[in-house]
C-alpha atoms as a PDB file:
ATOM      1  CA  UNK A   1     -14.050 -34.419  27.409  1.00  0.00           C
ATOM      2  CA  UNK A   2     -14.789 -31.027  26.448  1.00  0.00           C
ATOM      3  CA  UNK A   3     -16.484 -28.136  28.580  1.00  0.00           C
ATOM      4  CA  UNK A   4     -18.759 -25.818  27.547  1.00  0.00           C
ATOM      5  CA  UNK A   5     -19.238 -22.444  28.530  1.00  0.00           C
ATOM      6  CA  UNK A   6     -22.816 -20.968  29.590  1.00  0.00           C
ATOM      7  CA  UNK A   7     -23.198 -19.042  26.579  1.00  0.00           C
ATOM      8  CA  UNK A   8     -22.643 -22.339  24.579  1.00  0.00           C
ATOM      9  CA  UNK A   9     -25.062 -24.520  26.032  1.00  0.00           C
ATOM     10  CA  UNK A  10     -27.113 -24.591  22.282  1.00  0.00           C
ATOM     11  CA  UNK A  11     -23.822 -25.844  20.836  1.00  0.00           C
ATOM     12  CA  UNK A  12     -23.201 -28.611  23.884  1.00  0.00           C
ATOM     13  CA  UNK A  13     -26.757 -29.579  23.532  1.00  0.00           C
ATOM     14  CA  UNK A  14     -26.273 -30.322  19.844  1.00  0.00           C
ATOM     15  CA  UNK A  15     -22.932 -31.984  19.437  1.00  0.00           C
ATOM     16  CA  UNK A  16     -24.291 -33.988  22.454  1.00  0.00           C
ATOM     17  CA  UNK A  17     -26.960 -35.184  20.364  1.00  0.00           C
ATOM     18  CA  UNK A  18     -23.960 -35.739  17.451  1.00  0.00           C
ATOM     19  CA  UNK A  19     -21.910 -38.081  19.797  1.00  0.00           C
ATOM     20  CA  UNK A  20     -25.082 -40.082  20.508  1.00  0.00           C
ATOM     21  CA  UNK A  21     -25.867 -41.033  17.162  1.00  0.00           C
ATOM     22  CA  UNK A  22     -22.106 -41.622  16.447  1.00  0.00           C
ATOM     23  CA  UNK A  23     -22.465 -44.156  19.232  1.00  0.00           C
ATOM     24  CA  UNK A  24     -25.599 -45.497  17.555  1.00  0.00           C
ATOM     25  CA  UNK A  25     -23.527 -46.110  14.406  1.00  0.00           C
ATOM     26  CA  UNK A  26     -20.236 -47.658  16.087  1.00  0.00           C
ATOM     27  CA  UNK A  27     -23.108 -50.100  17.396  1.00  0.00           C
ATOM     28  CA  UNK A  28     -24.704 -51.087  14.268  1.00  0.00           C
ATOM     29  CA  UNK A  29     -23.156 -50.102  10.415  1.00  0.00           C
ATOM     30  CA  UNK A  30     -26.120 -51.151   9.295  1.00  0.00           C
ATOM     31  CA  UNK A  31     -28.075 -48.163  10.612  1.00  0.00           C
ATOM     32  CA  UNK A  32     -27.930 -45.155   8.095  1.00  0.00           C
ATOM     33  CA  UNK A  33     -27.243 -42.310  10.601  1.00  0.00           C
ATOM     34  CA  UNK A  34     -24.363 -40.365   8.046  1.00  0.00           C
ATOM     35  CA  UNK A  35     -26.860 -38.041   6.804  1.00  0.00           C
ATOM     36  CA  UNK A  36     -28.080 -36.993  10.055  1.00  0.00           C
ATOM     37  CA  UNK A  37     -25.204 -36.678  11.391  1.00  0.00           C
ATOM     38  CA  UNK A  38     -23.901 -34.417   8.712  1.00  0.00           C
ATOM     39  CA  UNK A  39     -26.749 -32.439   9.048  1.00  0.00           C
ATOM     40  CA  UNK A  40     -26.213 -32.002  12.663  1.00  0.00           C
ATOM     41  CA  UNK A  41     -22.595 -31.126  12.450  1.00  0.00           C
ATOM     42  CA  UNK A  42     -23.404 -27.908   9.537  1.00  0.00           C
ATOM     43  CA  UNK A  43     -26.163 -27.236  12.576  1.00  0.00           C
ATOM     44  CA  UNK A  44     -23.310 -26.940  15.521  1.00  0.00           C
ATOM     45  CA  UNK A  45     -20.784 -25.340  13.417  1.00  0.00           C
ATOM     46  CA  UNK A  46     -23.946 -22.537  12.297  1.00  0.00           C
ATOM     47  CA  UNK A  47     -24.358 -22.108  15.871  1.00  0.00           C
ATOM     48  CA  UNK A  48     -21.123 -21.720  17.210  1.00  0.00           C
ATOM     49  CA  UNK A  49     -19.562 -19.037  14.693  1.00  0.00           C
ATOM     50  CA  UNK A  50     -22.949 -17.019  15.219  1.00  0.00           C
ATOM     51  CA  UNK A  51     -21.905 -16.979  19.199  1.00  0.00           C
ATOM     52  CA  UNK A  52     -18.043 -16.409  18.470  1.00  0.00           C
ATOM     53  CA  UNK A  53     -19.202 -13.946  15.768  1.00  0.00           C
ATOM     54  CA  UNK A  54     -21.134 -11.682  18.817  1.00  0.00           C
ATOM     55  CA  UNK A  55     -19.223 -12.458  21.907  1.00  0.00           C
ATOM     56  CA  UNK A  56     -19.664  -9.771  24.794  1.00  0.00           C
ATOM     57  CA  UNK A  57     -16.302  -8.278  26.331  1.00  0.00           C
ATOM     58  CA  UNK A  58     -17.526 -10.390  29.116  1.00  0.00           C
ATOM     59  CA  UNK A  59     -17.995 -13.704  27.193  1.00  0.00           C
ATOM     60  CA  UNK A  60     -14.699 -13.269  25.861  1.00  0.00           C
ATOM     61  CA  UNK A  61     -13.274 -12.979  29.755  1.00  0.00           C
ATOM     62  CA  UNK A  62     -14.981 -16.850  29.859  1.00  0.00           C
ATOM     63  CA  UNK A  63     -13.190 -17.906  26.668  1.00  0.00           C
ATOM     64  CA  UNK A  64      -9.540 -16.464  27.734  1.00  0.00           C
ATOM     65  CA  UNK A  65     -10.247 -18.142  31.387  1.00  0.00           C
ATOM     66  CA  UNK A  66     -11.456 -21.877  29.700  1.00  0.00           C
ATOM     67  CA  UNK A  67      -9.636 -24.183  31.121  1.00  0.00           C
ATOM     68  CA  UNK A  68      -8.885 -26.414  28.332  1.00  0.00           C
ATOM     69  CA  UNK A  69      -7.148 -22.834  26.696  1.00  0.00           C
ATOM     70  CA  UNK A  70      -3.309 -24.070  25.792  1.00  0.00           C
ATOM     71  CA  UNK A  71      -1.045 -22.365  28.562  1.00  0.00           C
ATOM     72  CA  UNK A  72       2.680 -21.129  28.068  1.00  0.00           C
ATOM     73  CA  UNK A  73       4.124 -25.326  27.967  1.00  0.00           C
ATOM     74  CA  UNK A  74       2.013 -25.835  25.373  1.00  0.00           C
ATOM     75  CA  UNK A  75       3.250 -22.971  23.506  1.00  0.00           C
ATOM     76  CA  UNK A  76       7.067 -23.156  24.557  1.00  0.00           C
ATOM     77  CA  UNK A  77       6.585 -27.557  24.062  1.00  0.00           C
ATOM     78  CA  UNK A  78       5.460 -26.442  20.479  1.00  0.00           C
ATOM     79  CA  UNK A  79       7.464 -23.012  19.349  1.00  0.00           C
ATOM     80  CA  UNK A  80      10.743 -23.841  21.445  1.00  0.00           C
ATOM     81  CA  UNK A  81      13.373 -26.165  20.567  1.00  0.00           C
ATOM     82  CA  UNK A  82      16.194 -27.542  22.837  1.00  0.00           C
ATOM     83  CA  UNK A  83      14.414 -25.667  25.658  1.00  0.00           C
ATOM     84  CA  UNK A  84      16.555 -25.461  28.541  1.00  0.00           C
ATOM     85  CA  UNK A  85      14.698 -23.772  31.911  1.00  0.00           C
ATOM     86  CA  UNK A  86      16.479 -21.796  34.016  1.00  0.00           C
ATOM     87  CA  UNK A  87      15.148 -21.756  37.683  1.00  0.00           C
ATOM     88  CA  UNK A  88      15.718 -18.699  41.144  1.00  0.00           C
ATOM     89  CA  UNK A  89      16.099 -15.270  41.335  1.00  0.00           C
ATOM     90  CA  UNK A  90      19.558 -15.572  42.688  1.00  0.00           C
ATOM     91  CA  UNK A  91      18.425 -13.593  45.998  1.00  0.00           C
ATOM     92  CA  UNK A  92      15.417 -15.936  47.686  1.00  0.00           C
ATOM     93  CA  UNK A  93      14.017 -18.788  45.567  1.00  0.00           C
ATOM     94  CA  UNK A  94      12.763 -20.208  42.950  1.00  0.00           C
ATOM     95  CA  UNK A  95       9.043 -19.343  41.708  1.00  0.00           C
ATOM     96  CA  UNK A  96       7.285 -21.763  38.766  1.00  0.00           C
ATOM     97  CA  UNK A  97       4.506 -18.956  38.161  1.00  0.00           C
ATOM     98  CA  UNK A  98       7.001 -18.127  35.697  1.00  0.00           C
ATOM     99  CA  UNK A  99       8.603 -20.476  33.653  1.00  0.00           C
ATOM    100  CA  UNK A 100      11.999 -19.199  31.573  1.00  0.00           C
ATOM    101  CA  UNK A 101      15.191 -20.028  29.725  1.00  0.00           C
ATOM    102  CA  UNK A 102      16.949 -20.656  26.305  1.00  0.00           C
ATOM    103  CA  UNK A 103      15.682 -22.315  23.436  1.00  0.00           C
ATOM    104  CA  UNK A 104      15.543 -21.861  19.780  1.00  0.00           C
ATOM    105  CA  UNK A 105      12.691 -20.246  17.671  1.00  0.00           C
ATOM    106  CA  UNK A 106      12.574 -21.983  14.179  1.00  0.00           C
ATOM    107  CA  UNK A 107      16.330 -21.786  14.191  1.00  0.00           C
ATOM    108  CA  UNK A 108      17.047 -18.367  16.215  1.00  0.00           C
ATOM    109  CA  UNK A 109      18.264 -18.377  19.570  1.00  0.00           C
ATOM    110  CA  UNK A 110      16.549 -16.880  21.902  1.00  0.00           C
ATOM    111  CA  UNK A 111      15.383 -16.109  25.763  1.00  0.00           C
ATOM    112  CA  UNK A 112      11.980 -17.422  26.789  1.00  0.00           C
ATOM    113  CA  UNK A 113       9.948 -16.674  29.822  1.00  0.00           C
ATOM    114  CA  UNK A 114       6.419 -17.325  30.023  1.00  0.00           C
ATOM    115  CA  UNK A 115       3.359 -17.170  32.848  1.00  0.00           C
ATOM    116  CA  UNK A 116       2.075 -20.639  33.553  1.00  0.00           C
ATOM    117  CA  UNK A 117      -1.463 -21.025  34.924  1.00  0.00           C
ATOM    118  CA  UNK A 118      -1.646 -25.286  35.555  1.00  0.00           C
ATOM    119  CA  UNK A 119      -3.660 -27.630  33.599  1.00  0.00           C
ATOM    120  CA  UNK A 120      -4.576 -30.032  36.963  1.00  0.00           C
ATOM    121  CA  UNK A 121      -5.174 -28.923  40.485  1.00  0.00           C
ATOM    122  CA  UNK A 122      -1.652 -30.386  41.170  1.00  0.00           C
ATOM    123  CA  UNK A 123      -0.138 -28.619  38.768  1.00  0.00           C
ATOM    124  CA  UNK A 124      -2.012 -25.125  39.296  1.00  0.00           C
ATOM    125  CA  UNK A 125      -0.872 -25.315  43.037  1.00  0.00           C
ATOM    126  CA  UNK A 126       2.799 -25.758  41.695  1.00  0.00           C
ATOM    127  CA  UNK A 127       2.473 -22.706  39.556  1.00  0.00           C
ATOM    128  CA  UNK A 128      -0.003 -20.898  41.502  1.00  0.00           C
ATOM    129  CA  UNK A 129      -2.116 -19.933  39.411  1.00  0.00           C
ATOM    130  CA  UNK A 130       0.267 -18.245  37.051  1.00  0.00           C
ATOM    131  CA  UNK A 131       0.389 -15.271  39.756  1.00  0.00           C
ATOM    132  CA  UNK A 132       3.748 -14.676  40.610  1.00  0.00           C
ATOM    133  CA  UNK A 133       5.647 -13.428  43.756  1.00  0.00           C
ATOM    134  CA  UNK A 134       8.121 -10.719  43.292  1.00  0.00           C
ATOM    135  CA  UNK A 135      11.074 -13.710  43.037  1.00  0.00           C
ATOM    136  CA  UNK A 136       9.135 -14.762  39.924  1.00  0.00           C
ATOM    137  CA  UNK A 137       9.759 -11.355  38.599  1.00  0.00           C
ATOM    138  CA  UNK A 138      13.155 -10.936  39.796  1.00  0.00           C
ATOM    139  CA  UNK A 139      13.902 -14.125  38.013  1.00  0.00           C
ATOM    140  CA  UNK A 140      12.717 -12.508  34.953  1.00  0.00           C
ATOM    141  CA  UNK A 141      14.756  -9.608  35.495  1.00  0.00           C
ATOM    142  CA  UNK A 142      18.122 -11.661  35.658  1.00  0.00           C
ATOM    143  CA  UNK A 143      16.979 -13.807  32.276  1.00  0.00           C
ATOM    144  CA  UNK A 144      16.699 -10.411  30.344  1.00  0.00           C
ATOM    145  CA  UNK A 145      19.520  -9.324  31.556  1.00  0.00           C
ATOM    146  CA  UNK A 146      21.202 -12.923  29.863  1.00  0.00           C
ATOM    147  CA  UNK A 147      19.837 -12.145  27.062  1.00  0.00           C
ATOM    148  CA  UNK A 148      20.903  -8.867  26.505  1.00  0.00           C
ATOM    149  CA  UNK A 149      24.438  -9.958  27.498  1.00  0.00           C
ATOM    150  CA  UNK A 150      24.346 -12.488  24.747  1.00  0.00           C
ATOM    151  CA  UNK A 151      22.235 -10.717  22.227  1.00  0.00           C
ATOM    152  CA  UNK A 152      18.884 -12.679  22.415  1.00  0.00           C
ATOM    153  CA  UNK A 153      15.635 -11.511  21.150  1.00  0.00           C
ATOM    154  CA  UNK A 154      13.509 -12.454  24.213  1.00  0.00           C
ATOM    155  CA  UNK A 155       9.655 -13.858  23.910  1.00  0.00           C
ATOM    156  CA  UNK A 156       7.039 -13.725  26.715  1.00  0.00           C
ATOM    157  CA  UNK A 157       3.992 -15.141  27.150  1.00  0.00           C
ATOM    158  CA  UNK A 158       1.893 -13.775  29.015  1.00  0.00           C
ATOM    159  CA  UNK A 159      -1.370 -15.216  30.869  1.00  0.00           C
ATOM    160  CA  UNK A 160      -1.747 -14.531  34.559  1.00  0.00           C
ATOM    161  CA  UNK A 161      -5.103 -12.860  36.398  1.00  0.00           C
ATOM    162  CA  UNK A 162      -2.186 -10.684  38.249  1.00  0.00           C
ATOM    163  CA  UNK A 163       0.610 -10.500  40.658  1.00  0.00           C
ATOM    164  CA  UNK A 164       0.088 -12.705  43.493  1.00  0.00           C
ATOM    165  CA  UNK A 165      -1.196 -10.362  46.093  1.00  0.00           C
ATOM    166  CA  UNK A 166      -0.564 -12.390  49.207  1.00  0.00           C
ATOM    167  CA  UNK A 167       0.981 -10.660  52.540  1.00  0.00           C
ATOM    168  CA  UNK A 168       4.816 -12.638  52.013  1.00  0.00           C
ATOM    169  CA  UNK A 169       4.882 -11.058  48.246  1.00  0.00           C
ATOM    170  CA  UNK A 170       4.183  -7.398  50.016  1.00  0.00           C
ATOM    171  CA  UNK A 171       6.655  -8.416  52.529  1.00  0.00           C
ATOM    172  CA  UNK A 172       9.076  -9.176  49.751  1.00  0.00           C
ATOM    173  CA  UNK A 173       8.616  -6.529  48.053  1.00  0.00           C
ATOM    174  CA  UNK A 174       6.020  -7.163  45.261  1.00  0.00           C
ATOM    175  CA  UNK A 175       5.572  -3.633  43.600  1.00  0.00           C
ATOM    176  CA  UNK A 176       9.385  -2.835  43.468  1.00  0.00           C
ATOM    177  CA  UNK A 177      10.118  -6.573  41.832  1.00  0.00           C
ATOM    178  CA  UNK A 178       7.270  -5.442  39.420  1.00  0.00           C
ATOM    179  CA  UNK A 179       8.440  -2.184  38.721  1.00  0.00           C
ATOM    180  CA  UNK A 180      12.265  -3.477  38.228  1.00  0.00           C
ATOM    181  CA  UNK A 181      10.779  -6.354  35.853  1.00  0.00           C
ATOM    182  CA  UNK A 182       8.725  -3.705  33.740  1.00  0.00           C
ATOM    183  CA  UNK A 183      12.704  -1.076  33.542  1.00  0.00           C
ATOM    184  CA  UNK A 184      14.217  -4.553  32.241  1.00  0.00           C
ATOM    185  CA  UNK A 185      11.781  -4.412  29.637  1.00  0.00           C
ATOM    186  CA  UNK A 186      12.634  -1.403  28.437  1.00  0.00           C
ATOM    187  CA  UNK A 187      16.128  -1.490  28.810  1.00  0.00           C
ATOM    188  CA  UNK A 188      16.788  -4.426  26.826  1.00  0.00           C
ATOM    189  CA  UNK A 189      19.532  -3.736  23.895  1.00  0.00           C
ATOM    190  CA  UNK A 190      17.568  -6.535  21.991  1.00  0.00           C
ATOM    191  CA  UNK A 191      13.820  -7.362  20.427  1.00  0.00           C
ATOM    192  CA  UNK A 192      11.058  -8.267  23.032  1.00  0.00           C
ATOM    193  CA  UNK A 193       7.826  -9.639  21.988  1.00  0.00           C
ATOM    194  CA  UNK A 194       4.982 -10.193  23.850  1.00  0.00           C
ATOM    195  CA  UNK A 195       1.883 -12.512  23.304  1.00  0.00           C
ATOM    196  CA  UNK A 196      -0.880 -12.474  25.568  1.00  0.00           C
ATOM    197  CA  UNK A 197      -2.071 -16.087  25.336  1.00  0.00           C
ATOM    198  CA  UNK A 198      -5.124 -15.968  28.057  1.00  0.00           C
ATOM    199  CA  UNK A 199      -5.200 -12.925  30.416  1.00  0.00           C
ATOM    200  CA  UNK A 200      -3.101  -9.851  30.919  1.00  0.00           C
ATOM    201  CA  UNK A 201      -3.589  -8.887  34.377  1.00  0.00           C
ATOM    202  CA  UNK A 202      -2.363  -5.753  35.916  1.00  0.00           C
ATOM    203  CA  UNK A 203       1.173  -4.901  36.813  1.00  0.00           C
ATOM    204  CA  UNK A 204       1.393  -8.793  36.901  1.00  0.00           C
ATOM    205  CA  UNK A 205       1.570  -8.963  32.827  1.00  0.00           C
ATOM    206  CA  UNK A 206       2.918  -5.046  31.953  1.00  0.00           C
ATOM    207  CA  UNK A 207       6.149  -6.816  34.131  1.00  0.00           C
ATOM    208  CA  UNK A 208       6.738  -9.178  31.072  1.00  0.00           C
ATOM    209  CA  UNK A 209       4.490  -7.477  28.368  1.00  0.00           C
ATOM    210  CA  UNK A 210       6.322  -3.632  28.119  1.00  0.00           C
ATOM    211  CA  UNK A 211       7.740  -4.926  24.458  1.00  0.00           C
ATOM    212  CA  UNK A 212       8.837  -3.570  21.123  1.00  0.00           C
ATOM    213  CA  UNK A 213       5.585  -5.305  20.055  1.00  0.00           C
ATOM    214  CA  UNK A 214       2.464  -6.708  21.835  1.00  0.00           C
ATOM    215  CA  UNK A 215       0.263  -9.391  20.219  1.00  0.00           C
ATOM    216  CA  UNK A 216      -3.115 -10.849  21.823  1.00  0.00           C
ATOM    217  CA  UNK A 217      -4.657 -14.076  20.912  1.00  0.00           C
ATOM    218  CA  UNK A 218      -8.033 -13.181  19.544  1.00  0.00           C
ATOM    219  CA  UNK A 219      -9.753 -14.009  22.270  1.00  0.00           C
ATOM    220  CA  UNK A 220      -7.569 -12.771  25.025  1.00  0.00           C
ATOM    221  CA  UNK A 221      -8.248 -10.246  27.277  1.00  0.00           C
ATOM    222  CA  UNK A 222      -5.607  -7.209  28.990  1.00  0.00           C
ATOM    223  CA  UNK A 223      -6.500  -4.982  31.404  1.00  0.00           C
ATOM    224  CA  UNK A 224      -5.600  -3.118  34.505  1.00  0.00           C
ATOM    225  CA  UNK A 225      -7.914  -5.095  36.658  1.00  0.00           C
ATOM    226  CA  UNK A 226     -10.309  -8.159  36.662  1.00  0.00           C
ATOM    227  CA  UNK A 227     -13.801  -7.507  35.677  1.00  0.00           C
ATOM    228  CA  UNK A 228     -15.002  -8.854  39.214  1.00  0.00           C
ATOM    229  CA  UNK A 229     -12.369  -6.321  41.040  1.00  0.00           C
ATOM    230  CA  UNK A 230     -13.363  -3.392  39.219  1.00  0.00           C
ATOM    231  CA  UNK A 231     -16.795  -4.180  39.706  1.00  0.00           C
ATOM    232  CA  UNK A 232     -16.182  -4.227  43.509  1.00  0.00           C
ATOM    233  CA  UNK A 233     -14.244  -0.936  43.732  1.00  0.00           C
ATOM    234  CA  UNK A 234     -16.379   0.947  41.250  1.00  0.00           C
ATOM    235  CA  UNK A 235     -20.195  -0.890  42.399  1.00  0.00           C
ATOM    236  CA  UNK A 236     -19.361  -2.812  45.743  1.00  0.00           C
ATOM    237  CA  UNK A 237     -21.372  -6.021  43.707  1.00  0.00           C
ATOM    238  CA  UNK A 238     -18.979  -8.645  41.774  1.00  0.00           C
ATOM    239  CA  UNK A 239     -22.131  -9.239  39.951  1.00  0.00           C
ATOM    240  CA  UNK A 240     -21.583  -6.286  37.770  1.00  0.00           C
ATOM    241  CA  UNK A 241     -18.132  -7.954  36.301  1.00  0.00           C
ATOM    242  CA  UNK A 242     -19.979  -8.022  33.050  1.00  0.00           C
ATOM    243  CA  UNK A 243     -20.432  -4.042  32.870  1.00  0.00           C
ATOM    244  CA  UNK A 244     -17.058  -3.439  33.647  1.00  0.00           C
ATOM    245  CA  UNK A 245     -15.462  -5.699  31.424  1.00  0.00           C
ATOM    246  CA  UNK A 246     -17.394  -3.557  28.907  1.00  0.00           C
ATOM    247  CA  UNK A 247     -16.572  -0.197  30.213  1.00  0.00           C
ATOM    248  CA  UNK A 248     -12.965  -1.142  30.447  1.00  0.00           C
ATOM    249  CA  UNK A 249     -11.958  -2.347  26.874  1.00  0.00           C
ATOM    250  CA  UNK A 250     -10.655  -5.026  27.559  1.00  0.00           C
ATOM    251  CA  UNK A 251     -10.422  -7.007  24.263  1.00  0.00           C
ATOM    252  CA  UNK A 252      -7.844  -7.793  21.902  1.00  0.00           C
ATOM    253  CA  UNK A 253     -10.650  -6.340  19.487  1.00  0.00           C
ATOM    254  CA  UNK A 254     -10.986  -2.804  21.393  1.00  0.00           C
ATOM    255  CA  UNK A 255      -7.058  -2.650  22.521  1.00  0.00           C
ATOM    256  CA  UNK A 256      -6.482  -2.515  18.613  1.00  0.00           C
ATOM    257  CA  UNK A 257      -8.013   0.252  18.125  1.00  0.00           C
ATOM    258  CA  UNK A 258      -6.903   2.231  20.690  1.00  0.00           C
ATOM    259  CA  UNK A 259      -3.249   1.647  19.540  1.00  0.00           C
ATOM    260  CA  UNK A 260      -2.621  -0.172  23.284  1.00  0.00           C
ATOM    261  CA  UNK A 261      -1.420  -3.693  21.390  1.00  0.00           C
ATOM    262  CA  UNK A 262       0.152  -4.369  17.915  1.00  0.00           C
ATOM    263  CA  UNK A 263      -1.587  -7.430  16.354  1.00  0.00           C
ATOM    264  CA  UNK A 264      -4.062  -9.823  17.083  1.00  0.00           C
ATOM    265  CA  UNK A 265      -3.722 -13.307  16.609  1.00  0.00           C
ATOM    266  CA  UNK A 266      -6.458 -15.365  15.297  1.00  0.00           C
ATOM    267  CA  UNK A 267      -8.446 -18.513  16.795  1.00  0.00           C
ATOM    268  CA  UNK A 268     -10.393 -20.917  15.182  1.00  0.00           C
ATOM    269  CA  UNK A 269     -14.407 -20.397  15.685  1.00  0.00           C
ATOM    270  CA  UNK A 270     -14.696 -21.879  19.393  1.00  0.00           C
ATOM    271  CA  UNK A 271     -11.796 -20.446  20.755  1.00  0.00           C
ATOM    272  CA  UNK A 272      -8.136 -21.530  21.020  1.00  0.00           C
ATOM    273  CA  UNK A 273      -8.719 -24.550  22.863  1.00  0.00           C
ATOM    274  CA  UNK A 274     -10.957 -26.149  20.046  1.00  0.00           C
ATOM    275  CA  UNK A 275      -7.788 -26.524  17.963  1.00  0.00           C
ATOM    276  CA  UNK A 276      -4.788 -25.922  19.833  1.00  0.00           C
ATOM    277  CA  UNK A 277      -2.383 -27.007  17.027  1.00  0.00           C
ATOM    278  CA  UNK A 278      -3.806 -24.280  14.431  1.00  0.00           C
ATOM    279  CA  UNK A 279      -3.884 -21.422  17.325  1.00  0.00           C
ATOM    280  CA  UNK A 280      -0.139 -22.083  18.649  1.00  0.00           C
ATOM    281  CA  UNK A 281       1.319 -22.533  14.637  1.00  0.00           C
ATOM    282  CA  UNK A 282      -0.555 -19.206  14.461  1.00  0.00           C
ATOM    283  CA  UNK A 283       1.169 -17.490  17.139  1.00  0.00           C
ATOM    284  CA  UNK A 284       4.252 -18.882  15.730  1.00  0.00           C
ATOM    285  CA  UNK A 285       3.949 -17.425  12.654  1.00  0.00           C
ATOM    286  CA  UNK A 286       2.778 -13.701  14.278  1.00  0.00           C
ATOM    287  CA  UNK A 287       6.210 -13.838  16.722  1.00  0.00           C
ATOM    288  CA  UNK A 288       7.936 -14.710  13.823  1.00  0.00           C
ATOM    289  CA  UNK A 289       6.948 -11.555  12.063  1.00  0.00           C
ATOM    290  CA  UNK A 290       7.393  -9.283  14.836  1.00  0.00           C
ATOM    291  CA  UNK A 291      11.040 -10.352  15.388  1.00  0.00           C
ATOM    292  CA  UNK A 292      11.524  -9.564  12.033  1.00  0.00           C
ATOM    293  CA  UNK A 293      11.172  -6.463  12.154  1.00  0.00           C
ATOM    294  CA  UNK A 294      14.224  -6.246  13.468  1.00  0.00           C
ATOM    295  CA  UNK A 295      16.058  -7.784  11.808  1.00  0.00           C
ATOM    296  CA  UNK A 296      19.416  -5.904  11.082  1.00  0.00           C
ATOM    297  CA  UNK A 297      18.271  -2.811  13.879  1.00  0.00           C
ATOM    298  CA  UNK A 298      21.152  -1.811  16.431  1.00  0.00           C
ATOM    299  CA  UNK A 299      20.854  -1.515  20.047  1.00  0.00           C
ATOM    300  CA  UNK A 300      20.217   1.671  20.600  1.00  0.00           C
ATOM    301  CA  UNK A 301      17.441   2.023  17.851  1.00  0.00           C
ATOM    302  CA  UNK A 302      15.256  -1.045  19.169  1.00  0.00           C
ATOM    303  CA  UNK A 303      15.333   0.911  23.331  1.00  0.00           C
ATOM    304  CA  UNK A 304      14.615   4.141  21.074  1.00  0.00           C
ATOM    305  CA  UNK A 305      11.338   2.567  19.099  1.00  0.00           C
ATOM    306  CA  UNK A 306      10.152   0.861  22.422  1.00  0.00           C
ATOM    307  CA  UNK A 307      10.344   4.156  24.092  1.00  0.00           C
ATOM    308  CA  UNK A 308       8.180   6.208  21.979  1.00  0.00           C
ATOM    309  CA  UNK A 309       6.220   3.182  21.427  1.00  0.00           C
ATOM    310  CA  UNK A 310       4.895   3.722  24.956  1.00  0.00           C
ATOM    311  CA  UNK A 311       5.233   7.291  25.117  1.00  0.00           C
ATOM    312  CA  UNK A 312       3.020   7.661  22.227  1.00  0.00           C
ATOM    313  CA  UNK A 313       0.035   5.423  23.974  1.00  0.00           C
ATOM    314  CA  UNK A 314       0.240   8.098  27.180  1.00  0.00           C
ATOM    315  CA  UNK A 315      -0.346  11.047  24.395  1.00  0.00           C
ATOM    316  CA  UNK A 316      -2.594   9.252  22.654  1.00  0.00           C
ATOM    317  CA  UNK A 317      -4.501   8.273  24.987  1.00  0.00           C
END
């Protein structure tokens, strides 16, 4: 069953009225209901790509938090072939915010790791949320550092509201797995991509997103904060998320042109989760052509182009 957003409630009211009179027909043949229903289907499709075609920064936050948005097992269940996961940190445990090992990518080895949110409350509880304690990123850390050993490009998927900021991750030293996560990045001998599938949250998505290239889904967001946090810090009213999602350029859209990400990836009208298939061949076909990029590039080139890659934002900027 799908679920609608607030913004969308003209388009739910609609293709409610559409499923009605497709139950009227399944009924009775006899009734003539296919021009009506044609005419209400142009009708909802008018009326949802004039919504998608205006969507606030703040709408957009809605669409990248929907819950029937694919997550990083869709993606890696799609993309990934012969995936084999590779669980711990070597040092303390095992953490399923982050999901990561060794597949192929239409043909091409390579190292996975992705931020997984949960689909059911059973599942979201397994993976908390997609926010990760610092043996999620430590985990990450000894994956990349695979990789490198055996020369594999390495993907990441980002979606995660943040690092999980509960008192054990502190205790275990949250920040420093963070900031040893976001060195790996750049350190890396080989190509890293990253493709932020939902929402790039803090520290808890630059620890997997610090790549030779970084593509959003169209309707993604990125940011240093949540709209709701900065809204508390900067107003002391969570009701104001709305104003600071627009004051903080947040979207794939305003990212692009400030030179923060490299491409965005398109959706159909509705958002990803409207066709799931067509969004995740999409994102397929945008990893693709960052990876080959570089194609043929030596070691010390790809750590040199990351580099200035981020060096240039801080001038930039």
């Amino acid at each position: 069953m799908r679920s609608y957003l607030d913004f969308e409630k003209p388009v739910a009211e609609l293709e409610a009225k559409l499923e009605e009179l497709r139950a009227v027909g399944a009924r009775d043949g006899a009734v003539a209901i296919s021009e009506e229903v044609g005419r209400l289907e142009a009708k909802a499709a008018q009326a949802l790509a004039e919504i998608y075609a205006n969507l606030t920064p703040w709408q957009k936050t809605q669409v990248a938090r929907h819950p029937q948005r694919p997550h990083f097992v869709d993606y890696c269940a799609r993309l990934i072939e012969e995936f084999t996961p590779l669980a711990g940190d070597r040092g303390f445990g095992e953490d399923a915010a982050i999901v990561g090992g060794m597949g192929r990518f239409r043909g091409r080895p390579v190292c996975v790791l992705g931020q997984e949110k949960g689909a059911t409350t059973e599942t979201r509880l397994r993976h908390n949320f997609g926010m990760a304690r610092p043996e999620g990123y430590r985990k990450a850390v000894r994956l990349m550092e695979l990789a490198d050993r055996f020369g594999l490009p390495v993907l990441a998927f980002v979606d995660t509201a943040g690092a999980f900021p509960g008192i054990e991750a502190e205790e275990r030293g949250q920040a420093e797995a963070i900031a040893r996560s976001t060195e790996a990045c750049l350190g890396l001998g080989v190509p890293n991509v990253a493709l932020v599938i939902g929402e790039g949250g803090s520290g808890g998505a630059i620890a997997l997103a610090t790549a030779n290239r970084v593509l959003m889904m169209e309707h993604a967001i990125y940011g240093v904060i949540s709209p709701e946090g900065a809204a508390s810090i900067l107003w002391r009213d969570q009701g104001r998320a709305p104003d600071a999602a627009t004051a903080m350029k947040i979207t794939a859209q305003d990212l692009m042109r400030l030179g923060i990400i490299d491409t965005i990836v398109p959706e159909a009208t509705g958002g990803a989760h409207r066709d799931r298939s067509g969004a995740i061949a999409a994102a397929g076909d945008a990893l693709a052509g960052a990876l080959a990029e570089f194609d043929g590039v030596g070691a010390d080139e790809i750590r040199d182009r990351r580099a200035r890659k981020f060096l240039e934002i801080g001038r930039r900027l």
